[in-house]
N, C-alpha and C. Protein backbone atom coordinates (compact mmCIF):
# COMPACT_ATOMS: atom_id res chain seq x y z
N UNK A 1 15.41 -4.88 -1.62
CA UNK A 1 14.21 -5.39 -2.25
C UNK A 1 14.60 -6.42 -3.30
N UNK A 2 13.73 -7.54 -3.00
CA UNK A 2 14.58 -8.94 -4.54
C UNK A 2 13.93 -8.00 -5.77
N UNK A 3 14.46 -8.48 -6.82
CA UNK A 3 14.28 -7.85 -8.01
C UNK A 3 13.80 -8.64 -9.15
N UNK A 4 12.58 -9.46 -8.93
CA UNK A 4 11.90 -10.06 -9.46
C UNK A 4 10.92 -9.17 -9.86
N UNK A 5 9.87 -8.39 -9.16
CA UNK A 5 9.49 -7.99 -9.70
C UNK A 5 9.55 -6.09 -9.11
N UNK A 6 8.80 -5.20 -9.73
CA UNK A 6 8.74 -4.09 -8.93
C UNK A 6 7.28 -3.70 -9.70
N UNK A 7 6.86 -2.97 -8.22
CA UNK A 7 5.44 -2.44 -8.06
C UNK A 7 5.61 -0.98 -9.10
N UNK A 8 5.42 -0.93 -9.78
CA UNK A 8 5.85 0.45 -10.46
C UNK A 8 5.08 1.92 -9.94
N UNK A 9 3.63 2.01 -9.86
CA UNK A 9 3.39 3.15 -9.08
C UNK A 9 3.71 3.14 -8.11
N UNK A 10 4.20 1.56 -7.38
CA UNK A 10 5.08 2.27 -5.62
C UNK A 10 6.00 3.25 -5.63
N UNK A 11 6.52 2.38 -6.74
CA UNK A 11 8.14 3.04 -7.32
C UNK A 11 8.01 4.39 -7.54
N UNK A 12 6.97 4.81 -8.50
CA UNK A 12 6.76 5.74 -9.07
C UNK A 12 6.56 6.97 -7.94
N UNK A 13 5.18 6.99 -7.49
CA UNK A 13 5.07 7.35 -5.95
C UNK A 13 6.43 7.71 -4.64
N UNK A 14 7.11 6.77 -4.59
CA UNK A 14 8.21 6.72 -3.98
C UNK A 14 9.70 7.94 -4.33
N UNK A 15 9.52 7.63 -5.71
CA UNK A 15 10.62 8.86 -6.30
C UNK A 15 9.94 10.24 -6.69
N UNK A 16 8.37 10.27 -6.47
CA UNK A 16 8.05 12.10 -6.50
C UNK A 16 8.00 12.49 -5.50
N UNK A 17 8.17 11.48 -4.18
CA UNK A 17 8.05 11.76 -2.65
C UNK A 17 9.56 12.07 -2.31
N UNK A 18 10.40 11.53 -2.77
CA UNK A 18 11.78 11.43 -2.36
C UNK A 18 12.56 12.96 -3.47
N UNK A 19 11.33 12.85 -4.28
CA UNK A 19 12.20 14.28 -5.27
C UNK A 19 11.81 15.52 -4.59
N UNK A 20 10.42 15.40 -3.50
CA UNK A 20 10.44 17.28 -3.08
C UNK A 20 10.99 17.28 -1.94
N UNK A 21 11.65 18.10 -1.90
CA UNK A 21 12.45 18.33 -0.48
C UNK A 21 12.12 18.56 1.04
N UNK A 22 10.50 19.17 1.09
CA UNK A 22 9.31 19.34 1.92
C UNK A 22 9.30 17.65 2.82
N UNK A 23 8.43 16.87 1.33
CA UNK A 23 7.80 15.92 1.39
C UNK A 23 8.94 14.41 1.98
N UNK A 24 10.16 14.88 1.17
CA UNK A 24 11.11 13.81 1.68
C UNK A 24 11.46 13.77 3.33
N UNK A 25 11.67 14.83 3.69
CA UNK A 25 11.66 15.41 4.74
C UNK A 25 10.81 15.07 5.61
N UNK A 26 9.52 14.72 5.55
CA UNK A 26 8.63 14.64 6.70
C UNK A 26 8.20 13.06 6.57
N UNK A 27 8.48 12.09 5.43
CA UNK A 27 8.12 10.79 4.81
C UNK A 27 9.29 9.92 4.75
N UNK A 28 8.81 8.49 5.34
CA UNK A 28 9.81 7.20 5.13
C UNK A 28 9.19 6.42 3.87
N UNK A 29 9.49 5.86 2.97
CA UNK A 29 8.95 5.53 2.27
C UNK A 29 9.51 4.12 2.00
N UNK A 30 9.42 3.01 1.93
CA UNK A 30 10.13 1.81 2.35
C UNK A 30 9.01 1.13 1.48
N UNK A 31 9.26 0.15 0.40
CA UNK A 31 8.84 -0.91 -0.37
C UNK A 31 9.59 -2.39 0.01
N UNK A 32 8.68 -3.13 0.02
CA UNK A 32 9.23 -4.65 0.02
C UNK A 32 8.49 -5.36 -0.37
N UNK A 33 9.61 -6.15 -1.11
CA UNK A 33 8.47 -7.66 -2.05
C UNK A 33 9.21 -9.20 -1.11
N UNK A 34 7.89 -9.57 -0.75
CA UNK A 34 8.13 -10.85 0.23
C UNK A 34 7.96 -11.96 -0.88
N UNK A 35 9.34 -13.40 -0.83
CA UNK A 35 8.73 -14.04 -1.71
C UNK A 35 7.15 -14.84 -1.46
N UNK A 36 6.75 -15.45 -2.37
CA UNK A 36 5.06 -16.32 -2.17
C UNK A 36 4.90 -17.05 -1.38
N UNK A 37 6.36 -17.62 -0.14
CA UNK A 37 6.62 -18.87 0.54
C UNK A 37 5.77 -18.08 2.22
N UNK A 38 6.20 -16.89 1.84
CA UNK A 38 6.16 -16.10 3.21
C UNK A 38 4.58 -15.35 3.53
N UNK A 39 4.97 -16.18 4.93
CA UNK A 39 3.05 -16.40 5.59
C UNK A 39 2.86 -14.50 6.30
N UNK A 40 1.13 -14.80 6.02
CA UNK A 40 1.10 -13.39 6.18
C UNK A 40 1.57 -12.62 7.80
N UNK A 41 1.75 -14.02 8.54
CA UNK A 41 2.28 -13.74 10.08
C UNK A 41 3.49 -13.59 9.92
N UNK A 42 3.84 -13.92 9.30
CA UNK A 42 5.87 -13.68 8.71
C UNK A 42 5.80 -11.74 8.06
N UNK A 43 5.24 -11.49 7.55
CA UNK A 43 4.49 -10.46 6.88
C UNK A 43 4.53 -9.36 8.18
N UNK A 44 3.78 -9.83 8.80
CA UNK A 44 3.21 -8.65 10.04
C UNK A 44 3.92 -8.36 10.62
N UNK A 45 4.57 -9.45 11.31
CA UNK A 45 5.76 -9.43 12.58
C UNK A 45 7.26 -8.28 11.68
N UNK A 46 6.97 -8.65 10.78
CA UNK A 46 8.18 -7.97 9.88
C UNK A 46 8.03 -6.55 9.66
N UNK A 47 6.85 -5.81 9.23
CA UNK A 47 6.17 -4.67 8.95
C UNK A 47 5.38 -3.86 10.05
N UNK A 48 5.23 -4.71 11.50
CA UNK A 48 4.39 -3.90 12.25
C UNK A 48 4.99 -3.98 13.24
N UNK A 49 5.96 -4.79 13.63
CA UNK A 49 7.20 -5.10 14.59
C UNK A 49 7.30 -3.75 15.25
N UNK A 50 8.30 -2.56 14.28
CA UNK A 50 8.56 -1.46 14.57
C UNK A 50 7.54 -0.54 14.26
N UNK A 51 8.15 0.78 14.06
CA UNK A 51 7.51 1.75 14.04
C UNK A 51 5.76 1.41 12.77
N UNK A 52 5.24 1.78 13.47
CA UNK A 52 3.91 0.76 12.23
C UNK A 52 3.56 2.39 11.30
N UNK A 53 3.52 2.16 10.08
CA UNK A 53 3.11 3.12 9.03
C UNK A 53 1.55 3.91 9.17
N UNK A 54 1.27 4.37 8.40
CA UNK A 54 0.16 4.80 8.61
C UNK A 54 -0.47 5.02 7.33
N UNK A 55 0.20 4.38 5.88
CA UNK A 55 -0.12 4.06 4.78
C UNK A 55 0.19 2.70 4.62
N UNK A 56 -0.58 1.66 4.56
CA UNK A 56 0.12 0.03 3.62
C UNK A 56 -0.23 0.41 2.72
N UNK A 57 0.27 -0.17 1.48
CA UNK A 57 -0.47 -0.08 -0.19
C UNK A 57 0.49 -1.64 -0.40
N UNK A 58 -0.56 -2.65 -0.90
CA UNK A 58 0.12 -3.42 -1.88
C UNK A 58 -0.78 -3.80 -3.24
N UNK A 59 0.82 -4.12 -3.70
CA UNK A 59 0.18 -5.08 -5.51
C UNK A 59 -0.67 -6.13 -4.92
N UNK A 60 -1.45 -6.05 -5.84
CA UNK A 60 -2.44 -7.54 -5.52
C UNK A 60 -2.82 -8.32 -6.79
N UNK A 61 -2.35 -9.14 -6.44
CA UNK A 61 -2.64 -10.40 -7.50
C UNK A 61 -3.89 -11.08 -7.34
N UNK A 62 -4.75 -12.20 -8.50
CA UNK A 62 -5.63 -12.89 -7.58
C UNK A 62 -5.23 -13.78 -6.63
N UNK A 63 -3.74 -14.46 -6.76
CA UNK A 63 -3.49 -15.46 -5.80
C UNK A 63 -3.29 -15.14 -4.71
N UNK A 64 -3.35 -13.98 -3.97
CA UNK A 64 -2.70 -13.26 -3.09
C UNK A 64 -3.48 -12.22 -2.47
N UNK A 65 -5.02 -12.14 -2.84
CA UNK A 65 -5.98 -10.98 -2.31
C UNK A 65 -5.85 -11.63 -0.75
N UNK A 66 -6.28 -12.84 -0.65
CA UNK A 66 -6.56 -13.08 0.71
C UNK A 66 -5.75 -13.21 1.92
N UNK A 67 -4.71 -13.61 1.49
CA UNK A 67 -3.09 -13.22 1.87
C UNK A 67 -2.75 -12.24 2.71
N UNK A 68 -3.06 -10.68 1.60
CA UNK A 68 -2.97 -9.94 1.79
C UNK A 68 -3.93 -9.03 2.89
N UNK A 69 -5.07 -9.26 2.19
CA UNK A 69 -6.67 -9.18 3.13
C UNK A 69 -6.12 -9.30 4.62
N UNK A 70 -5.82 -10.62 4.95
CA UNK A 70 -5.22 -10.97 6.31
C UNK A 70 -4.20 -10.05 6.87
N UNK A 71 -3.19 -9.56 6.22
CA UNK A 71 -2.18 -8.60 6.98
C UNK A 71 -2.55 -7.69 7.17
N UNK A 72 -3.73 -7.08 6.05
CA UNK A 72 -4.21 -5.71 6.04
C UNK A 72 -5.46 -5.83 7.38
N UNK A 73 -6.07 -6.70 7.97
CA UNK A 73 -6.98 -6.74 8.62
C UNK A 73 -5.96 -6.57 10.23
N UNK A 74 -5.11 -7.49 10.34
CA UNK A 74 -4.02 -7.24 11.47
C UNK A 74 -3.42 -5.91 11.66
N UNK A 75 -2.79 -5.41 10.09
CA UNK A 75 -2.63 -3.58 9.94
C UNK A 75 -3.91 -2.84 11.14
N UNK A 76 -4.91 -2.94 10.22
CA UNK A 76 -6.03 -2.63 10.84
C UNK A 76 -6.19 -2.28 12.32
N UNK A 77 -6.31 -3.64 12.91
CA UNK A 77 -5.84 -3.23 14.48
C UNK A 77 -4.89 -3.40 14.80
N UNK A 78 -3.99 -2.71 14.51
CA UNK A 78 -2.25 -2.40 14.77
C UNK A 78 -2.77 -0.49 14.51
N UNK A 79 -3.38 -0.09 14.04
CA UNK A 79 -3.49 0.92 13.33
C UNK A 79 -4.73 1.35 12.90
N UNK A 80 -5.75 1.69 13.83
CA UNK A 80 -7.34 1.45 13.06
C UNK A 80 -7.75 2.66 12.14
N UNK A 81 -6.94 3.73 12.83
CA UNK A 81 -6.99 4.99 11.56
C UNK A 81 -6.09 4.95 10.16
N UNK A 82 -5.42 3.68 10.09
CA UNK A 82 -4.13 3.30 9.23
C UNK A 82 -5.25 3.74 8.03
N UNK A 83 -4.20 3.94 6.54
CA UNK A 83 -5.25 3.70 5.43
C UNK A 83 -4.27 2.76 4.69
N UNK A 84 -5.28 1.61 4.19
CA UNK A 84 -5.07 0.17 3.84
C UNK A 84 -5.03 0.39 1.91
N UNK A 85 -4.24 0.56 1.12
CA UNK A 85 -4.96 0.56 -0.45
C UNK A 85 -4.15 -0.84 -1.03
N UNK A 86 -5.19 -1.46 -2.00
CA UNK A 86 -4.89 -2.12 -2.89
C UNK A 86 -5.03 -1.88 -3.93
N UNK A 87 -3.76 -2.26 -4.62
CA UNK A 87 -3.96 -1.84 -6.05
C UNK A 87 -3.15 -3.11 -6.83
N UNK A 88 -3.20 -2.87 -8.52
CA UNK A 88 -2.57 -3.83 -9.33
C UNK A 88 -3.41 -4.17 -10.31
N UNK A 89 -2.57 -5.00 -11.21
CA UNK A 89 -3.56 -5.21 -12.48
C UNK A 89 -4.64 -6.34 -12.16
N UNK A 90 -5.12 -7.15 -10.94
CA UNK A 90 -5.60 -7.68 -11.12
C UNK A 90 -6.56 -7.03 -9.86
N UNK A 91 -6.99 -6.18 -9.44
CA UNK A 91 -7.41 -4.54 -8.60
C UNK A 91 -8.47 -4.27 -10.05
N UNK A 92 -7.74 -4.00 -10.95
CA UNK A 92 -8.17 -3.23 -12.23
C UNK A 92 -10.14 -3.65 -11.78
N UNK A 93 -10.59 -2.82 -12.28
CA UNK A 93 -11.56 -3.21 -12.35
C UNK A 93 -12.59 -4.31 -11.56
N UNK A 94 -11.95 -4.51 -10.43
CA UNK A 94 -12.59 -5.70 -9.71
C UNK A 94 -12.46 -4.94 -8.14
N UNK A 95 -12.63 -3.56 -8.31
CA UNK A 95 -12.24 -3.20 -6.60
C UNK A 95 -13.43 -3.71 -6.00
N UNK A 96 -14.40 -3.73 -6.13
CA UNK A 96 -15.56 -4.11 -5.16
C UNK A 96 -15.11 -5.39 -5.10
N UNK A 97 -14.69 -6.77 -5.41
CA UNK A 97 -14.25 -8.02 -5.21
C UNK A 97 -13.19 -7.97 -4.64
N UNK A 98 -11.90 -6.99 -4.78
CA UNK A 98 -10.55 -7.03 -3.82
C UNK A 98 -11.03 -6.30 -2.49
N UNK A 99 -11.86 -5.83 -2.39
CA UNK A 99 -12.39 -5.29 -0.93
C UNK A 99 -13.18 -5.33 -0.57
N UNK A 100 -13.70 -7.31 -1.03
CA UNK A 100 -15.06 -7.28 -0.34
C UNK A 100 -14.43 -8.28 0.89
N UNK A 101 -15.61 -8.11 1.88
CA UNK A 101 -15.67 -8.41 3.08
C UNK A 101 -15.12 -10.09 3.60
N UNK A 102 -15.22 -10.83 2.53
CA UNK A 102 -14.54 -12.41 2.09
C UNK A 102 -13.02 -12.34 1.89
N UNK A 103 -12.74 -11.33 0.86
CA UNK A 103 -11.51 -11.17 0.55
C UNK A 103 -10.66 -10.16 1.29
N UNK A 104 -11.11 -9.18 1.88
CA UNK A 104 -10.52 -8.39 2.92
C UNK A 104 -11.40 -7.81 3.84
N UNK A 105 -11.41 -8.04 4.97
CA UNK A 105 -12.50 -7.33 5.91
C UNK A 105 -12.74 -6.12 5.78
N UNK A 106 -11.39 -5.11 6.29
CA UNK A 106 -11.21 -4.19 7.08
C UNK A 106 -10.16 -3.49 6.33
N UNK A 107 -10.59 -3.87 4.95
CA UNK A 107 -9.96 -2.98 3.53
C UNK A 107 -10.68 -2.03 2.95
N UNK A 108 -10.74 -0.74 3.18
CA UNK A 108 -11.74 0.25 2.82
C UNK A 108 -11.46 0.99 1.36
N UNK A 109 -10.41 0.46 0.84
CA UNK A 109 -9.55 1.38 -0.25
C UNK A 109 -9.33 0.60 -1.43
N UNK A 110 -10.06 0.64 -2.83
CA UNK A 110 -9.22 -0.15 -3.61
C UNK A 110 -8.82 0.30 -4.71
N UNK A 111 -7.46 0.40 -5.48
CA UNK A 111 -7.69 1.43 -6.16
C UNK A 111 -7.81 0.89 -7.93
N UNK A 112 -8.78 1.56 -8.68
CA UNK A 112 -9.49 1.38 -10.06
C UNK A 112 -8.69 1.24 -11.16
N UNK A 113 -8.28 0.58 -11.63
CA UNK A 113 -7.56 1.02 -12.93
C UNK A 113 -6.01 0.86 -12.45
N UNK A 114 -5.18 0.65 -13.54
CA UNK A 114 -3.85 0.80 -13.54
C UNK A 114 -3.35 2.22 -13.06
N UNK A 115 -2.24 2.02 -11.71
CA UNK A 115 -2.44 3.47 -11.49
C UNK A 115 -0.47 3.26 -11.52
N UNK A 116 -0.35 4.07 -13.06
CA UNK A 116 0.85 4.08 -13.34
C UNK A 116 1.08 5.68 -13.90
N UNK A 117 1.76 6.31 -13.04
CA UNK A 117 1.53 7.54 -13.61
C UNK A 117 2.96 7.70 -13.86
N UNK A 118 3.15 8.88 -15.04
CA UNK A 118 4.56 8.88 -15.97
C UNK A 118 5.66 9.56 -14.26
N UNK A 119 6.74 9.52 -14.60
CA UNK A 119 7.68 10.18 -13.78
C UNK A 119 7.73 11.29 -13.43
N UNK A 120 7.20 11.61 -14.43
CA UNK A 120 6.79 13.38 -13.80
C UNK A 120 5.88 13.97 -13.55
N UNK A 121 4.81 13.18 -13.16
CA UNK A 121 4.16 13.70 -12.95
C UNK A 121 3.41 14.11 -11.65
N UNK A 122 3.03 15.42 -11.00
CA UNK A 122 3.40 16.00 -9.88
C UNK A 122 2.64 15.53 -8.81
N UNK A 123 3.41 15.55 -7.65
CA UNK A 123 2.49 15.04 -6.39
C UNK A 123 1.61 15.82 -6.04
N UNK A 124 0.40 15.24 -5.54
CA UNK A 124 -0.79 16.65 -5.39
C UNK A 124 -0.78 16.96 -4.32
N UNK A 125 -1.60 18.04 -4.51
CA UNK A 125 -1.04 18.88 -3.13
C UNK A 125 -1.55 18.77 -1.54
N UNK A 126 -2.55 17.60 -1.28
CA UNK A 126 -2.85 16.99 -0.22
C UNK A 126 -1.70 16.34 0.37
N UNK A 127 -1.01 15.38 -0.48
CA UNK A 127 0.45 15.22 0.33
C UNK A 127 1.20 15.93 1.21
N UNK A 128 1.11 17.05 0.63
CA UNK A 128 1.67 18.45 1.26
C UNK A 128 1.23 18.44 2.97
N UNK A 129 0.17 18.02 2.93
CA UNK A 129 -0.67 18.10 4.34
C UNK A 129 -0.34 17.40 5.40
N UNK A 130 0.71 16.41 4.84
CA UNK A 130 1.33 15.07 5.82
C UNK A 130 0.34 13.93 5.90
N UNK A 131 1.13 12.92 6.30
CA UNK A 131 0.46 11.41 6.52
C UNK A 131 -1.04 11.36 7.04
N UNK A 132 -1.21 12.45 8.03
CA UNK A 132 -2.70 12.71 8.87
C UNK A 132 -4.05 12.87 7.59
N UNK A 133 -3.36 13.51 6.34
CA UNK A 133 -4.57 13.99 5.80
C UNK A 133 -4.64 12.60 4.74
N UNK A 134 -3.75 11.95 4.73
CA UNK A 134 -4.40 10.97 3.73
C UNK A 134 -5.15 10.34 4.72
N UNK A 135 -5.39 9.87 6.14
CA UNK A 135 -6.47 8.91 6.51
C UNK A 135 -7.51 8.95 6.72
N UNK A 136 -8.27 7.73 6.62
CA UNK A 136 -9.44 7.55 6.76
C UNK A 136 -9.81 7.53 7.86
N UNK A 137 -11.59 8.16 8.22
CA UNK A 137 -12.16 7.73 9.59
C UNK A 137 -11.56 8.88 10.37
């Protein structure tokens, strides 16, 4: 991953998944930051190529909702039960605008507020349930 910047609740998220032994066990958890040059078809082919996820989550900037919108709409049908979230400080407070129908079609998820939670603090217990119970539809 370049190290310009890092998504911190990915991060965050990523190391309470990788700390229970259950959860590590049944979860791939893989982050990547593409630089700004790279088209969202560069994006897809890269991320949906192989095995396709069944969580996307990205940071979203304003320069970059629609960007994103676009991969997440291709996710979409790559994956129609996939669940799509956006989040980030510029998410904050504007989820009805990062997931409206202009800016992402077939984005059902956006998430409110800075979602930075401390290091320790515990994964809930729907995780527990596997990838199936976080989706939507």
């Amino acid at each position: 991953m370049s190290k310009e910047s890092m998504p911190l609740a990915a991060g965050y998220l990523a190391a309470m998944v990788r700390s229970d032994p259950e959860l590590s066990a049944r979860s791939r958890i893989e982050i990547v930051n593409y630089p700004g040059a790279t088209s969202p078809w560069e994006m897809a082919t890269r991320l949906l190529s192989g095995a396709v996820p069944d969580v996307l989550a990205f940071l979203v900037l304003g320069w970059d909702v629609r960007q994103f919108g676009a991969l997440a709409e291709t996710f979409k049908q790559v994956n129609p039960k996939g669940t799509v979230v956006f989040g980030g400080n510029h998410v904050s407070n504007q989820a009805e605008r990062a997931s409206s129908p202009r800016a992402a079609p077939r984005t059902p998820t956006a998430s409110p507020g800075s979602a930075r939670p401390p290091p320790s603090a515990p994964v809930s217990p729907s995780w527990a349930a596997g990838p199936r119970a976080l989706r939507k539809g």
